[in-house]
PDB file of N, CA and C in Angstrom:
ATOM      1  N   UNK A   1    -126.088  -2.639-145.038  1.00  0.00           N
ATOM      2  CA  UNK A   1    -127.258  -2.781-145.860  1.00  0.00           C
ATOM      3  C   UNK A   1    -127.907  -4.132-145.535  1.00  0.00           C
ATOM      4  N   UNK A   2    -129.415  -4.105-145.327  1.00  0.00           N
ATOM      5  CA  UNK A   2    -130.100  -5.571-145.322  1.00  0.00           C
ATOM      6  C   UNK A   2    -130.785  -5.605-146.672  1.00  0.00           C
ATOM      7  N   UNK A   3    -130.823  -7.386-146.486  1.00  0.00           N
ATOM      8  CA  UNK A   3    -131.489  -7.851-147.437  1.00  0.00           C
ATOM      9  C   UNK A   3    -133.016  -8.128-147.596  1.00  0.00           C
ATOM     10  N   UNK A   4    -134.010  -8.014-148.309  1.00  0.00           N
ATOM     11  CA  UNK A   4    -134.902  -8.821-148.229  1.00  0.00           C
ATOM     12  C   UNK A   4    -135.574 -10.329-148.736  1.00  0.00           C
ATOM     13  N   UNK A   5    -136.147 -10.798-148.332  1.00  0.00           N
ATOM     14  CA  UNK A   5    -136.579 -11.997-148.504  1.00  0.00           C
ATOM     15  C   UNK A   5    -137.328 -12.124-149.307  1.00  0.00           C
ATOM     16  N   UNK A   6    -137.867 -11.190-149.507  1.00  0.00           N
ATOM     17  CA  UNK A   6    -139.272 -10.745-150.672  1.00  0.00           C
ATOM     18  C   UNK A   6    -138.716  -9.701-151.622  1.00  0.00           C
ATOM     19  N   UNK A   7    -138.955  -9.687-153.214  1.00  0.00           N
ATOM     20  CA  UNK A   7    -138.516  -7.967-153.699  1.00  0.00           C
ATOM     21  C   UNK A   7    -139.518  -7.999-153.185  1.00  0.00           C
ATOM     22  N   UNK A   8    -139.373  -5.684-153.239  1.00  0.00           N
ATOM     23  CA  UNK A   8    -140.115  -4.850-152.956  1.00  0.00           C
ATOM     24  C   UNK A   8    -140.805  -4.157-154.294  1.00  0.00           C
ATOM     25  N   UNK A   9    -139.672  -4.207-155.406  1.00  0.00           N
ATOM     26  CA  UNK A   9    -139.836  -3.495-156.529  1.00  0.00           C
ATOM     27  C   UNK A   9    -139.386  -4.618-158.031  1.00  0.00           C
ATOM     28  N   UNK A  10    -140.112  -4.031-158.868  1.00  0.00           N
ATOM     29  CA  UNK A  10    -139.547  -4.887-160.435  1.00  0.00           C
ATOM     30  C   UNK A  10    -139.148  -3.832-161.072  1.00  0.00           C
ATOM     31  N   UNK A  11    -137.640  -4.230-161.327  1.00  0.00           N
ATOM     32  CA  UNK A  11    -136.732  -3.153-162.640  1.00  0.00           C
ATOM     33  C   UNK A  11    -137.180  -4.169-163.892  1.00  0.00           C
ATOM     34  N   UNK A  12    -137.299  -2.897-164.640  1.00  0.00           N
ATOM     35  CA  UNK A  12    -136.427  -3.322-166.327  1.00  0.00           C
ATOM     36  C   UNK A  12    -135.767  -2.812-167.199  1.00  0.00           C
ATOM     37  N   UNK A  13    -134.683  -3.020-167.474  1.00  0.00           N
ATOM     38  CA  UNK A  13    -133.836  -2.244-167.869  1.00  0.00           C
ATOM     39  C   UNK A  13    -133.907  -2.320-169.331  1.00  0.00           C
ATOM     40  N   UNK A  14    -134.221  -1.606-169.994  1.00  0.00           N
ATOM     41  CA  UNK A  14    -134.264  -0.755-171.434  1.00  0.00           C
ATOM     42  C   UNK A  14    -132.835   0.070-171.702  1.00  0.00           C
ATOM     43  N   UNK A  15    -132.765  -0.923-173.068  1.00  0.00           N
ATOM     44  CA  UNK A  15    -131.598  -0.103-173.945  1.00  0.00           C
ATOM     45  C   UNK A  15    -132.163  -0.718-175.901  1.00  0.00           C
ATOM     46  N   UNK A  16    -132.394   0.954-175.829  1.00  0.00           N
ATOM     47  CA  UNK A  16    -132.797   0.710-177.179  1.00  0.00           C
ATOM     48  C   UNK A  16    -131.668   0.729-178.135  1.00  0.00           C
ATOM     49  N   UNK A  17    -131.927  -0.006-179.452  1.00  0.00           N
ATOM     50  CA  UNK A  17    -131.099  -0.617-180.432  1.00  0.00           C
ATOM     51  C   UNK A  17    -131.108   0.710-181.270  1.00  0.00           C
ATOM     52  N   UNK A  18    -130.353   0.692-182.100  1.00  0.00           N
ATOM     53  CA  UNK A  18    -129.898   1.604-182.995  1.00  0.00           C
ATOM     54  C   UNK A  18    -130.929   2.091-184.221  1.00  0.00           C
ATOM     55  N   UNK A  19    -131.265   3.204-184.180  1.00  0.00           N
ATOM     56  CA  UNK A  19    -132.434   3.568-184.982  1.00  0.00           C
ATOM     57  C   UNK A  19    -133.615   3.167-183.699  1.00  0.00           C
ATOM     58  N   UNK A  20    -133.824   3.437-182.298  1.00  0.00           N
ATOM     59  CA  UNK A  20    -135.244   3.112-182.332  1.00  0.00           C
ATOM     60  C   UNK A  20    -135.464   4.525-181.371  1.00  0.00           C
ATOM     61  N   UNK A  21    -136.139   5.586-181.682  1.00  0.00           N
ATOM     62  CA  UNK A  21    -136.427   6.879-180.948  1.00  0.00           C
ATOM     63  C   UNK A  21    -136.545   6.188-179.382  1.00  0.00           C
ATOM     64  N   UNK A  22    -136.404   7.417-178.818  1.00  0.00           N
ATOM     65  CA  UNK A  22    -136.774   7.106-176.982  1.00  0.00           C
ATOM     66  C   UNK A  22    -138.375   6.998-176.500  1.00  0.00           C
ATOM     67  N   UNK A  23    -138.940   7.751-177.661  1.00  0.00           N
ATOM     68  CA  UNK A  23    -140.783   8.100-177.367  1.00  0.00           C
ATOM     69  C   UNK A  23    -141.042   6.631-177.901  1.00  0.00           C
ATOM     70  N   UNK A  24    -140.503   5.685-178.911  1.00  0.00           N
ATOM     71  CA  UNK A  24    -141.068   4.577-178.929  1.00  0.00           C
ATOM     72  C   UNK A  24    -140.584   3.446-177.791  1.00  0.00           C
ATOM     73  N   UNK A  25    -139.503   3.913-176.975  1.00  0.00           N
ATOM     74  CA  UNK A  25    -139.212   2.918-175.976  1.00  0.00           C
ATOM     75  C   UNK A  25    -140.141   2.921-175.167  1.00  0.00           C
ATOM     76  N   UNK A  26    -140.434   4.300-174.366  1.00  0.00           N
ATOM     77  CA  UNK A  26    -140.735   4.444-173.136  1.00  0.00           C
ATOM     78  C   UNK A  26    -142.430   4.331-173.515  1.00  0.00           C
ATOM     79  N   UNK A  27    -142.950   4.442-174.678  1.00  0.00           N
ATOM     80  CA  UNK A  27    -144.362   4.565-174.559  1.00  0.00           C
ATOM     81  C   UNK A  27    -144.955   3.205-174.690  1.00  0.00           C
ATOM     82  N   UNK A  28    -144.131   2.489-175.244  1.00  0.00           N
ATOM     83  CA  UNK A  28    -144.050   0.730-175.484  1.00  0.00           C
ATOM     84  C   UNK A  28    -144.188   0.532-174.308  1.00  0.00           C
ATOM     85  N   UNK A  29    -142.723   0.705-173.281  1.00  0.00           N
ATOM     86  CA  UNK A  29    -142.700  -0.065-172.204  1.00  0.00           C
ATOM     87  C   UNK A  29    -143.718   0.479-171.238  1.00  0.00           C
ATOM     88  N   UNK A  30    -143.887   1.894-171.009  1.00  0.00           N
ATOM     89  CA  UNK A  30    -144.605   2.159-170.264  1.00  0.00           C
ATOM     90  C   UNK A  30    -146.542   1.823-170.290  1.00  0.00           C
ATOM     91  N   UNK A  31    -146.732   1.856-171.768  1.00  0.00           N
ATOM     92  CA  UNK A  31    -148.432   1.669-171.796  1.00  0.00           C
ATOM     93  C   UNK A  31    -148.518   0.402-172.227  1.00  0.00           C
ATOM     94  N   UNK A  32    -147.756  -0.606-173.195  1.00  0.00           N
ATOM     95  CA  UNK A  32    -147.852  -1.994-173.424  1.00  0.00           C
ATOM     96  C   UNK A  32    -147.814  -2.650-172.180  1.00  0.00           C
ATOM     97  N   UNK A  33    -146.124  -2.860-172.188  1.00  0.00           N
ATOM     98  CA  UNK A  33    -145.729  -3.740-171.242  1.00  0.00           C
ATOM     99  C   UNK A  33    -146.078  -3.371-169.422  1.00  0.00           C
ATOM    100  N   UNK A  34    -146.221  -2.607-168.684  1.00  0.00           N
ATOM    101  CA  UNK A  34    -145.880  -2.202-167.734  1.00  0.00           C
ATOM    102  C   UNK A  34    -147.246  -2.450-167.259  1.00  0.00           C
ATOM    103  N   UNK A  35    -147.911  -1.662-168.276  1.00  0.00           N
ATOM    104  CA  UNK A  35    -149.840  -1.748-167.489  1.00  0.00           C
ATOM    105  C   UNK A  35    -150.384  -3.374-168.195  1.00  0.00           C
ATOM    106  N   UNK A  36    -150.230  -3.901-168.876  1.00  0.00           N
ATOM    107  CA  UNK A  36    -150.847  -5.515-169.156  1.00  0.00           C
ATOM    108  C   UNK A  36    -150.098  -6.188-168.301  1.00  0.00           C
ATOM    109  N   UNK A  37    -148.891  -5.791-167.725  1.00  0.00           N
ATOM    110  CA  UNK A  37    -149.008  -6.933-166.342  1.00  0.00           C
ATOM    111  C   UNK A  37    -149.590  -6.066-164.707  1.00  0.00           C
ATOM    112  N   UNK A  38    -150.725  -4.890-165.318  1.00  0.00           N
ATOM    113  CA  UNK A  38    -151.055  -4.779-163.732  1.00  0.00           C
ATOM    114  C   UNK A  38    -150.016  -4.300-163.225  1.00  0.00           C
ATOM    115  N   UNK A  39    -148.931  -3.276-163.767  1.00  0.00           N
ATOM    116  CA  UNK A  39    -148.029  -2.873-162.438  1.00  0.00           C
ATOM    117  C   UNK A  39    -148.149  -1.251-162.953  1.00  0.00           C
ATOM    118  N   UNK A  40    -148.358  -0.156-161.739  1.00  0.00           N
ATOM    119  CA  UNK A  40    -147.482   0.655-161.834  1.00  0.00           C
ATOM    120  C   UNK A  40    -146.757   1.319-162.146  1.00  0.00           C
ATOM    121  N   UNK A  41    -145.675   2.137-162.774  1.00  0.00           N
ATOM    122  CA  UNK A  41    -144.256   2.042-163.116  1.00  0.00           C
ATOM    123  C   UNK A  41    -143.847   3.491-163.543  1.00  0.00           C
ATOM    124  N   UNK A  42    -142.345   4.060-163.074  1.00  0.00           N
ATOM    125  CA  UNK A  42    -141.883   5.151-164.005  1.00  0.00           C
ATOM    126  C   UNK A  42    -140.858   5.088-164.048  1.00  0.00           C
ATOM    127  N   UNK A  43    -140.301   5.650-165.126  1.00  0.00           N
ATOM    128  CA  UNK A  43    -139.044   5.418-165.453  1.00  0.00           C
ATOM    129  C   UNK A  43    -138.149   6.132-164.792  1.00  0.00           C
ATOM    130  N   UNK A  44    -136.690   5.040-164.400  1.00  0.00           N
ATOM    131  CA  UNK A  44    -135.302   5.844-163.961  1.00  0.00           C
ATOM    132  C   UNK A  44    -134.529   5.922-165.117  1.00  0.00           C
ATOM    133  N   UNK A  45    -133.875   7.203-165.220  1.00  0.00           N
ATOM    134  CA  UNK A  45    -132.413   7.015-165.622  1.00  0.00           C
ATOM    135  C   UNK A  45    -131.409   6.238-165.177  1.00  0.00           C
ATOM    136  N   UNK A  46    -131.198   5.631-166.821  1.00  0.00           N
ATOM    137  CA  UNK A  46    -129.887   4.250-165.936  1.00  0.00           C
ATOM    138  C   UNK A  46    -128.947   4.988-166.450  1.00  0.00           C
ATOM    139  N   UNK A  47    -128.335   6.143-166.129  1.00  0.00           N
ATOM    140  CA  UNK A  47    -127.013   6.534-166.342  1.00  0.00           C
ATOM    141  C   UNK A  47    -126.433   6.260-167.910  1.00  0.00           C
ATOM    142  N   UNK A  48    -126.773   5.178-168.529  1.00  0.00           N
ATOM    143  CA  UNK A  48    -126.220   4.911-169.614  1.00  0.00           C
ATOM    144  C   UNK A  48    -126.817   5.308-170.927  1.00  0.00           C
ATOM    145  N   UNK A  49    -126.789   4.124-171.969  1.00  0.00           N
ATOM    146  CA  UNK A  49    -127.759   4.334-172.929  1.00  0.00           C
ATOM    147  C   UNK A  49    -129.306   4.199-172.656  1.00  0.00           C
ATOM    148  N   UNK A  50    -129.726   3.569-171.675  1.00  0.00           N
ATOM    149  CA  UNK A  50    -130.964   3.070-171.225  1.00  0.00           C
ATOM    150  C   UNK A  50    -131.340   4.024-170.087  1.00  0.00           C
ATOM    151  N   UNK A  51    -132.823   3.425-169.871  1.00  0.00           N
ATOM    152  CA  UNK A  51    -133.608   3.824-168.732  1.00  0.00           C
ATOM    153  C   UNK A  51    -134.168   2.435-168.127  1.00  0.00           C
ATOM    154  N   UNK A  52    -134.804   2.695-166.764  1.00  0.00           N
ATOM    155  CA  UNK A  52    -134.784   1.414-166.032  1.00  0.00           C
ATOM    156  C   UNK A  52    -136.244   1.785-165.835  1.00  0.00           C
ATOM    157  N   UNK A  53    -137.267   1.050-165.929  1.00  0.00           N
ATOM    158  CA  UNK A  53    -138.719   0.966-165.182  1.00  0.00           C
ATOM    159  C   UNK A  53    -139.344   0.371-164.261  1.00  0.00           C
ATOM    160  N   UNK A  54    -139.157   0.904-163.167  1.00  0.00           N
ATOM    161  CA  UNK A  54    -139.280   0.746-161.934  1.00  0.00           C
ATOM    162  C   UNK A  54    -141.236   0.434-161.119  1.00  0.00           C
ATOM    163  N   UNK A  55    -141.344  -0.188-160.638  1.00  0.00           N
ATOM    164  CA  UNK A  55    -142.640  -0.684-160.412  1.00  0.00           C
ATOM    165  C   UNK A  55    -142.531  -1.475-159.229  1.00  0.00           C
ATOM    166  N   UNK A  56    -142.999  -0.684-158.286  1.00  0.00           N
ATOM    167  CA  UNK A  56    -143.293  -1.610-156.529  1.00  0.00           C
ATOM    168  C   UNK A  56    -144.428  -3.055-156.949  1.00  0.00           C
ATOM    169  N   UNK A  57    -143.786  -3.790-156.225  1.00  0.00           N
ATOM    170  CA  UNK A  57    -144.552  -4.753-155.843  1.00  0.00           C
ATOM    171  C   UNK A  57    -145.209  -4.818-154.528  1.00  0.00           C
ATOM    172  N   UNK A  58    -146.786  -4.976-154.821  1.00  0.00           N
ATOM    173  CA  UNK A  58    -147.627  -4.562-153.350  1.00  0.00           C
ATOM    174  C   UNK A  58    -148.189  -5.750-152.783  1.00  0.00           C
ATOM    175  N   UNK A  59    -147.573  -7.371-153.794  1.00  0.00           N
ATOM    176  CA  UNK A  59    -147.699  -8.715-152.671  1.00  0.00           C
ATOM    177  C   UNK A  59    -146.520  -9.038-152.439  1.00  0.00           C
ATOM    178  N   UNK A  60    -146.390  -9.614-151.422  1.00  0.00           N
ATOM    179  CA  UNK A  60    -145.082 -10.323-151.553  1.00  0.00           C
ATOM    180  C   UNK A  60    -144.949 -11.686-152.027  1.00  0.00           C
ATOM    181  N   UNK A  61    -144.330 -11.490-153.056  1.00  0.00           N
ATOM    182  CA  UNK A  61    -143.870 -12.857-153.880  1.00  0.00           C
ATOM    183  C   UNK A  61    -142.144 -12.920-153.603  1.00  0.00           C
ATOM    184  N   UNK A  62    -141.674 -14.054-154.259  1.00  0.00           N
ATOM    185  CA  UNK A  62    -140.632 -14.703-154.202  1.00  0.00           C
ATOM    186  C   UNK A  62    -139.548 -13.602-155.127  1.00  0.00           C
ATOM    187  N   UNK A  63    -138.670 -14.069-155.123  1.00  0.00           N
ATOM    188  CA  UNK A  63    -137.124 -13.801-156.088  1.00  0.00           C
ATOM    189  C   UNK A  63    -137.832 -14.114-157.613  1.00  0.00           C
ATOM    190  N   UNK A  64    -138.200 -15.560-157.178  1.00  0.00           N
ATOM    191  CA  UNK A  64    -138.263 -16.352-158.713  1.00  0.00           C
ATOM    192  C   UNK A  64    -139.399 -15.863-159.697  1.00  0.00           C
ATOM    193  N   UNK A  65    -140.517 -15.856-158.152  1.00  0.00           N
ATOM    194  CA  UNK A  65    -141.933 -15.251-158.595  1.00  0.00           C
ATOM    195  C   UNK A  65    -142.028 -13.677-159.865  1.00  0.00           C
ATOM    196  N   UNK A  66    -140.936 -13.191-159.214  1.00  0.00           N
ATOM    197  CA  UNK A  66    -140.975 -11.771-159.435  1.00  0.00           C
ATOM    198  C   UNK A  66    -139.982 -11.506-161.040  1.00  0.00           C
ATOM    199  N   UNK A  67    -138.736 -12.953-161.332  1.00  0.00           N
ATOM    200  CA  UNK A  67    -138.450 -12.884-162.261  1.00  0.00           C
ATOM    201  C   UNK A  67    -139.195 -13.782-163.274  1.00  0.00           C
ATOM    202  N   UNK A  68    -139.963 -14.335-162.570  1.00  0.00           N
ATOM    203  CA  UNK A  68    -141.065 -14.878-163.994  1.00  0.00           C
ATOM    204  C   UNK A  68    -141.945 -13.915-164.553  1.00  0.00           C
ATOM    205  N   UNK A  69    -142.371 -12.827-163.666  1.00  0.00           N
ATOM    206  CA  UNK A  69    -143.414 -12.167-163.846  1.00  0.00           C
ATOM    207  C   UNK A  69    -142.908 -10.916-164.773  1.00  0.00           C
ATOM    208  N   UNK A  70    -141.342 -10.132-164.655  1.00  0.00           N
ATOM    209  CA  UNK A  70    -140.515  -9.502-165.411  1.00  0.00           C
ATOM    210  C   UNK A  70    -140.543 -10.563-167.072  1.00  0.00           C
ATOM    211  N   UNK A  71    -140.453 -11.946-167.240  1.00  0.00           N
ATOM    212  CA  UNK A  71    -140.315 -12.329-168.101  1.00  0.00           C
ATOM    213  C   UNK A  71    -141.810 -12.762-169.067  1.00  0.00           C
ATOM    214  N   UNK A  72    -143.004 -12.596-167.923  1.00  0.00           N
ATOM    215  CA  UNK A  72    -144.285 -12.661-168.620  1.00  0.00           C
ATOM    216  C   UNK A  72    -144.614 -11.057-169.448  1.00  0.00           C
ATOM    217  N   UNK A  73    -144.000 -10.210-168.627  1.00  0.00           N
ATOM    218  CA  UNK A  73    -144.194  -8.602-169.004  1.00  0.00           C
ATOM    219  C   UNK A  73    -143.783  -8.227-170.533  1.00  0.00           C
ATOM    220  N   UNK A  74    -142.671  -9.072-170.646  1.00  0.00           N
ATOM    221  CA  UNK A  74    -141.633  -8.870-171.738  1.00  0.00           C
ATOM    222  C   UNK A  74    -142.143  -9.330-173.184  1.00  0.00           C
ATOM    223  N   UNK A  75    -142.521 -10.709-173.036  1.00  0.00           N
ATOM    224  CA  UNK A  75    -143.253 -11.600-173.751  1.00  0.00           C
ATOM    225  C   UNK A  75    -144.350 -11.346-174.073  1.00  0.00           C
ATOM    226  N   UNK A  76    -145.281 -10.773-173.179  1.00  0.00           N
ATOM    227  CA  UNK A  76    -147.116 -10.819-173.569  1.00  0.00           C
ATOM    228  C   UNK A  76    -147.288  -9.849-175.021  1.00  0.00           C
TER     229      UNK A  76
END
């Protein structure tokens, strides 16, 4: 397996808390969070309690770039 130097893609991994339906996760993350930062996105199954939302990145930015921008998504 190689590595890259650049991500290609931004995960976020969703696990909703107790009492919160799945239609309020995914419609949160998907129409709030996902489109006010300008990305893309559909959801994976993360095998577990959660789902993961997946969204290519089409500049290439950094490692760091890409986890600030996961943490502006979260926040706004």
């Amino acid at each position: 397996m190689t590595t890259s130097s650049t991500p290609t893609a931004l995960f976020l991994d969703l696990d909703p808390g107790g009492g919160v339906e799945w239609g309020e996760v995914t419609e949160t993350a998907l129409r709030d969070i996902m489109e006010a930062a300008g990305l893309a996105s559909w959801p994976k199954v993360a095998g577990g309690n959660g789902i993961h939302l997946m969204a290519p990145l089409q500049a290439k930015i950094t490692h760091d770039s890409a986890r600030q921008l996961a943490n502006r998504a979260l926040t706004a």
